[in-house]
C-alpha atoms as a PDB file:
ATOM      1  CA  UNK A   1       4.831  -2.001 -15.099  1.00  0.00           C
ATOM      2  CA  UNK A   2       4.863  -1.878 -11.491  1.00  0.00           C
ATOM      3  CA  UNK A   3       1.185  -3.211 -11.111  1.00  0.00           C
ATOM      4  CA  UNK A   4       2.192  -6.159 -13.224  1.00  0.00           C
ATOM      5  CA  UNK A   5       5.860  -6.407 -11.034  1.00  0.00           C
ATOM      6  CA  UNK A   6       3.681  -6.817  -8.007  1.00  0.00           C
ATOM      7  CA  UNK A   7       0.987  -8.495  -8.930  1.00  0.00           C
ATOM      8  CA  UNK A   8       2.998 -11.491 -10.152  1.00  0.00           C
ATOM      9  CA  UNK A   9       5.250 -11.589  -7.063  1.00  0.00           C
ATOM     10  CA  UNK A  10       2.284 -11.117  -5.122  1.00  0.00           C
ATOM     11  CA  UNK A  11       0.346 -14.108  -6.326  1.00  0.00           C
ATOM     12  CA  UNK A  12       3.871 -16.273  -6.096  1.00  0.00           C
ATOM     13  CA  UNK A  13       4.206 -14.863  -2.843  1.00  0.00           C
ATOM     14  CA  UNK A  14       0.492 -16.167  -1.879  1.00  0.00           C
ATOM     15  CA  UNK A  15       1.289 -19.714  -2.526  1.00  0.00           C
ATOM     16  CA  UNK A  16       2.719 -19.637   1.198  1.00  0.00           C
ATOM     17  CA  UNK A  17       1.089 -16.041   2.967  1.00  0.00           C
ATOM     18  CA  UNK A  18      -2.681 -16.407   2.936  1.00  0.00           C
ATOM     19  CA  UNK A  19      -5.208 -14.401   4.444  1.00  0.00           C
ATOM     20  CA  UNK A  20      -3.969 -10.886   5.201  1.00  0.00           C
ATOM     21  CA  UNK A  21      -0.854 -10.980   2.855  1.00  0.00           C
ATOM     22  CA  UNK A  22      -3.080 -11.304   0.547  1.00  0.00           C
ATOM     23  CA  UNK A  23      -6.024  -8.941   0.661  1.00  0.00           C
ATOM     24  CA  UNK A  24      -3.312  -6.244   2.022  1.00  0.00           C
ATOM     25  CA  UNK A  25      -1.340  -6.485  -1.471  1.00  0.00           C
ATOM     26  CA  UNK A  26      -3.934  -7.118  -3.778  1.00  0.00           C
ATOM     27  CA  UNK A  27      -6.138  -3.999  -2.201  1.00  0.00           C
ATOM     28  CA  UNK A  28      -2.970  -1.903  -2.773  1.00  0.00           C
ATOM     29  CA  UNK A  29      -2.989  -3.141  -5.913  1.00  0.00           C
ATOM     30  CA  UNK A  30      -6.584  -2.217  -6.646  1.00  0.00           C
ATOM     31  CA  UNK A  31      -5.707   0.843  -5.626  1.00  0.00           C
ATOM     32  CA  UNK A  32      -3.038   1.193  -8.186  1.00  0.00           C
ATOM     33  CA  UNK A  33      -5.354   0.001 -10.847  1.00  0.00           C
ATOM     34  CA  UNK A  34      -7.498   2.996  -9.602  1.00  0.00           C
ATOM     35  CA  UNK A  35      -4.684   5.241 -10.129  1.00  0.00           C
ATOM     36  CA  UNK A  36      -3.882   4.093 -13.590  1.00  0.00           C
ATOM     37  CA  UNK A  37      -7.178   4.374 -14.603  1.00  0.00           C
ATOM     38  CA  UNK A  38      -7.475   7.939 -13.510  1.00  0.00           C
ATOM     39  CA  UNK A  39      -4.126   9.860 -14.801  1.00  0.00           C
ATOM     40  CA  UNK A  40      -5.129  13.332 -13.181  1.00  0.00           C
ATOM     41  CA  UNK A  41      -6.148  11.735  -9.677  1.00  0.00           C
ATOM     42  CA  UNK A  42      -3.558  13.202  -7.004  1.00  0.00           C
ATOM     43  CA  UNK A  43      -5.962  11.206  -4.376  1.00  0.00           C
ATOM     44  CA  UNK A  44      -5.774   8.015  -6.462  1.00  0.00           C
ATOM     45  CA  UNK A  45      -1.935   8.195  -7.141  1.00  0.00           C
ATOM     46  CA  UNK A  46      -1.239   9.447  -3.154  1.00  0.00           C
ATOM     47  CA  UNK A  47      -3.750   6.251  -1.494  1.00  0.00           C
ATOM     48  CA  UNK A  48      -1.106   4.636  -3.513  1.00  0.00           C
ATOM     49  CA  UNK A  49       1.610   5.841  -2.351  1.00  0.00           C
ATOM     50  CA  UNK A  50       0.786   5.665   1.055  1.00  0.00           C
ATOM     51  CA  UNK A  51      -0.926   1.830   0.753  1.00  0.00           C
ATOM     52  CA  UNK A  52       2.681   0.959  -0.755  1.00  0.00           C
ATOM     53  CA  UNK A  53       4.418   2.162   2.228  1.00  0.00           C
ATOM     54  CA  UNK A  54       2.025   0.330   4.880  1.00  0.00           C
ATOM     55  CA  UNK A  55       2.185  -2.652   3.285  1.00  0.00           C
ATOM     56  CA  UNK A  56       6.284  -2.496   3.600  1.00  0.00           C
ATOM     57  CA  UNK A  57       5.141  -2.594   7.265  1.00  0.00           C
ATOM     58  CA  UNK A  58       2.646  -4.817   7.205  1.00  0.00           C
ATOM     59  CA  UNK A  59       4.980  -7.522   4.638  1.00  0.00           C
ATOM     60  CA  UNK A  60       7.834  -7.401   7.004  1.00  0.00           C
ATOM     61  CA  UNK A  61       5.290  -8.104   9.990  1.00  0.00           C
ATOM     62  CA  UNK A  62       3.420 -10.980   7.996  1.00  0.00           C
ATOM     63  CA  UNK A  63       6.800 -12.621   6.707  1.00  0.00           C
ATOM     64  CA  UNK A  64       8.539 -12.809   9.921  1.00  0.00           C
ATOM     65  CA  UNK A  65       5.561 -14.148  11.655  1.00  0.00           C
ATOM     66  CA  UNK A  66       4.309 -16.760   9.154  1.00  0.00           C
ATOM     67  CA  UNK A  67       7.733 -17.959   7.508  1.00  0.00           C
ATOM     68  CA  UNK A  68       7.784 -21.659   7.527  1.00  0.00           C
ATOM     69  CA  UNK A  69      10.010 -23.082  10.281  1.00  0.00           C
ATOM     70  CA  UNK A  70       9.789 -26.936   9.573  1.00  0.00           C
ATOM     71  CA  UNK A  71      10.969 -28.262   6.520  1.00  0.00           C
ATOM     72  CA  UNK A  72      10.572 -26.319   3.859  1.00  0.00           C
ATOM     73  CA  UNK A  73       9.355 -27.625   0.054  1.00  0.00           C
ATOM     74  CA  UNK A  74      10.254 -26.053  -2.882  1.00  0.00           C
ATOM     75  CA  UNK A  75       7.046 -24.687  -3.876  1.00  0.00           C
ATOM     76  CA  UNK A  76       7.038 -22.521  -0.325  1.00  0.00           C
ATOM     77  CA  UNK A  77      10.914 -21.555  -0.445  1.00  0.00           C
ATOM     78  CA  UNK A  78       9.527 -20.292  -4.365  1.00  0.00           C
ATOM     79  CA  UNK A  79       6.869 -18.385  -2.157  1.00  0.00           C
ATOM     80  CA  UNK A  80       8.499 -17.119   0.294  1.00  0.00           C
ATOM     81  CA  UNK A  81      11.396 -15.902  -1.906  1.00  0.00           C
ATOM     82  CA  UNK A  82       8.947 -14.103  -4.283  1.00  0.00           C
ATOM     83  CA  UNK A  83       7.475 -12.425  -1.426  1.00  0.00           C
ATOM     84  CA  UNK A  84      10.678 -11.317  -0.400  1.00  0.00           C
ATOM     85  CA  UNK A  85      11.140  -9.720  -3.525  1.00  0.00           C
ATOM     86  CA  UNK A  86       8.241  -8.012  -3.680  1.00  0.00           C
ATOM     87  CA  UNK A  87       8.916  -6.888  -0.387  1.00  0.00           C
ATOM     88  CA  UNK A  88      12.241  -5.036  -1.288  1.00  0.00           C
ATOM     89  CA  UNK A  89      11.195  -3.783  -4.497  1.00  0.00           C
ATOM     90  CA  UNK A  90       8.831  -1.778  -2.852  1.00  0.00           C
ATOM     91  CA  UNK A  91      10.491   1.266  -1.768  1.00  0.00           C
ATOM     92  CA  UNK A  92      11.714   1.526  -5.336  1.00  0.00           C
ATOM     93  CA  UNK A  93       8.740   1.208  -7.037  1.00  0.00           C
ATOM     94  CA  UNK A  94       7.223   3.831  -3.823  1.00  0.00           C
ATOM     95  CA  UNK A  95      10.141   6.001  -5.205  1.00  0.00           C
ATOM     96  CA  UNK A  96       8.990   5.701  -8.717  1.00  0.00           C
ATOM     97  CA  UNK A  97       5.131   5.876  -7.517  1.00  0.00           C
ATOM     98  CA  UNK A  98       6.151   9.263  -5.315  1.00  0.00           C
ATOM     99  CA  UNK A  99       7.559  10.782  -9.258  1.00  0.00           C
ATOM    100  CA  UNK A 100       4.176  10.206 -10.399  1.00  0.00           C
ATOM    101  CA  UNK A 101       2.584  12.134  -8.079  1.00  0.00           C
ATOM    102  CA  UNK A 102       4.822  15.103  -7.923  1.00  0.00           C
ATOM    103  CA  UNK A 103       3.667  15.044 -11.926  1.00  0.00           C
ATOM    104  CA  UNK A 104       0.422  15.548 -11.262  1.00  0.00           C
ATOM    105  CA  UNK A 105       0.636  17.962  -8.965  1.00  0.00           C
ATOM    106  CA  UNK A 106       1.347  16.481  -5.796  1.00  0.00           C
ATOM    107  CA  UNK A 107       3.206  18.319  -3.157  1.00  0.00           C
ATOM    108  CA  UNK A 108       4.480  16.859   0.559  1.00  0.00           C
ATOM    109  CA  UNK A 109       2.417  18.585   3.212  1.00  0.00           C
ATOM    110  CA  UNK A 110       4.706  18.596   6.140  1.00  0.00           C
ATOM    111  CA  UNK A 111       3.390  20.603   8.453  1.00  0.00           C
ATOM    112  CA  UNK A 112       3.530  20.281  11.977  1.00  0.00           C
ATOM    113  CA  UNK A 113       0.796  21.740  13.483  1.00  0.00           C
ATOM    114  CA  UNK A 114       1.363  21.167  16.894  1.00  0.00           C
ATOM    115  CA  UNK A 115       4.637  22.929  17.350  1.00  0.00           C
ATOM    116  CA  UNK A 116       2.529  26.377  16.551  1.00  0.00           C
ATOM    117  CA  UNK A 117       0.775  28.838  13.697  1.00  0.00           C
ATOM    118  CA  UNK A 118       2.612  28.632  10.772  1.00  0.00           C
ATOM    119  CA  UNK A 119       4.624  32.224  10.082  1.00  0.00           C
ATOM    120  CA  UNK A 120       4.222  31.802   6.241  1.00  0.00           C
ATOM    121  CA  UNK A 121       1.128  34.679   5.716  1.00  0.00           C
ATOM    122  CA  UNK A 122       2.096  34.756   1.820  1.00  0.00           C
ATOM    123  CA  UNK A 123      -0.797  33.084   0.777  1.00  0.00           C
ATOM    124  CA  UNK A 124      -3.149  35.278   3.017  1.00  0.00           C
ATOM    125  CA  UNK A 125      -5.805  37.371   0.976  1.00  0.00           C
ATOM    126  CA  UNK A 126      -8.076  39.619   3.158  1.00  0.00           C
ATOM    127  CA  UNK A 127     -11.781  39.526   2.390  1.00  0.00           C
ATOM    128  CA  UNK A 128     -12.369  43.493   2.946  1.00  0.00           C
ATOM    129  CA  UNK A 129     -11.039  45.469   0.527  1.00  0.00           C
ATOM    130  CA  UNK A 130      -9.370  48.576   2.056  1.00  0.00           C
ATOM    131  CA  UNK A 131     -11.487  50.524  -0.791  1.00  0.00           C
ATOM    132  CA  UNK A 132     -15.023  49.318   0.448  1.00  0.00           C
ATOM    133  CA  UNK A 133     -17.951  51.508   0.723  1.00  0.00           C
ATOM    134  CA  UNK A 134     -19.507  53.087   3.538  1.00  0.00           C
ATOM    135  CA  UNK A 135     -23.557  52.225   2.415  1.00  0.00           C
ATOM    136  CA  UNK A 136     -23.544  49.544   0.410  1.00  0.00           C
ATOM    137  CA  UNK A 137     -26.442  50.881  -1.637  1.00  0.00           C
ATOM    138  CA  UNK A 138     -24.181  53.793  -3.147  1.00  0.00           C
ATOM    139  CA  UNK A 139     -23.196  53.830  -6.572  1.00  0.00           C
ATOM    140  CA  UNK A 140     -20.210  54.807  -8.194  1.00  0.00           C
ATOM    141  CA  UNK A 141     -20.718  58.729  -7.688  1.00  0.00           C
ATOM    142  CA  UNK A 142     -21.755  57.698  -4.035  1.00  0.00           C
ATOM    143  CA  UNK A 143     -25.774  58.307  -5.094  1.00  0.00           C
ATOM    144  CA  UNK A 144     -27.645  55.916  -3.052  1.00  0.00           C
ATOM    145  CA  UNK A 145     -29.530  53.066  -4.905  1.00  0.00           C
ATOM    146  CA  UNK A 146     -31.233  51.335  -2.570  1.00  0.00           C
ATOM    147  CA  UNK A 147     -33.170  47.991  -3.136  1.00  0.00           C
ATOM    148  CA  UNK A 148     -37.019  49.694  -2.441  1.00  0.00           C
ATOM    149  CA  UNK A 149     -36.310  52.209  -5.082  1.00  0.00           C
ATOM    150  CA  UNK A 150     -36.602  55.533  -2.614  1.00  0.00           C
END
């Protein structure tokens, strides 16, 4: 449903914003396809996440910059409006798109890496194994097997 939303404001919202408006929604869109298409996909359902929340960015850039100024028609107050609409139904539908991931598994990764190591060590598994062999030819009563067969 909120492909569909979009897509239709989108194309209203194209009969006044060409050329980047454009190919910046309808790639996010693509991308949503992509995550429809692939229910188990955290990286399809997070590039669509994220691509929603650039092009909040990116809208409010392109409408302020491109609004018509001069007298304005119908048809591009329509446009404009639709694009509008689009533009603030996004963080709602990124709120509904950010449940979807946490479904399939997604988790936020906020970690700030330059402020130092991380203190959390519960997820820390040691390759040696405090148990570990001396010759690594021995057998379970410590004879030694070794691979030439001495």
């Amino acid at each position: 449903m909120i492909l569909l939303v979009h897509w239709l404001l989108t194309t209203w919202g194209c009969l006044v914003f060409l050329g980047p408006y454009a190919w910046a929604n309808f790639t996010i869109l693509a991308l949503g396809v992509w995550a429809v298409a692939q229910r188990d996909s955290i990286d399809a359902i997070s590039m669509f996440l994220i691509g929603l929340a650039v092009t909040i960015f990116l809208d409010i850039v392109h409408i302020s910059i491109f609004y018509p100024r001069k007298e304005i028609r119908d048809t591009e107050r329509f446009g404009a409006g639709m694009a509008i609409l689009s533009l603030l139904l996004k963080p709602f539908s990124c709120c509904l798109v950010y449940h979807m991931y946490r479904e399939r598994g997604g988790e936020l990764q906020l970690h700030a890496g330059f402020l130092g190591p991380s203190q959390d060590r519960s997820a820390y598994q040691t390759i040696d194994s405090p148990e570990a062999p001396s010759d690594p030819f021995s057998g379970p009563e410590g004879k030694s097997h070794s691979p030439q067969g001495y």
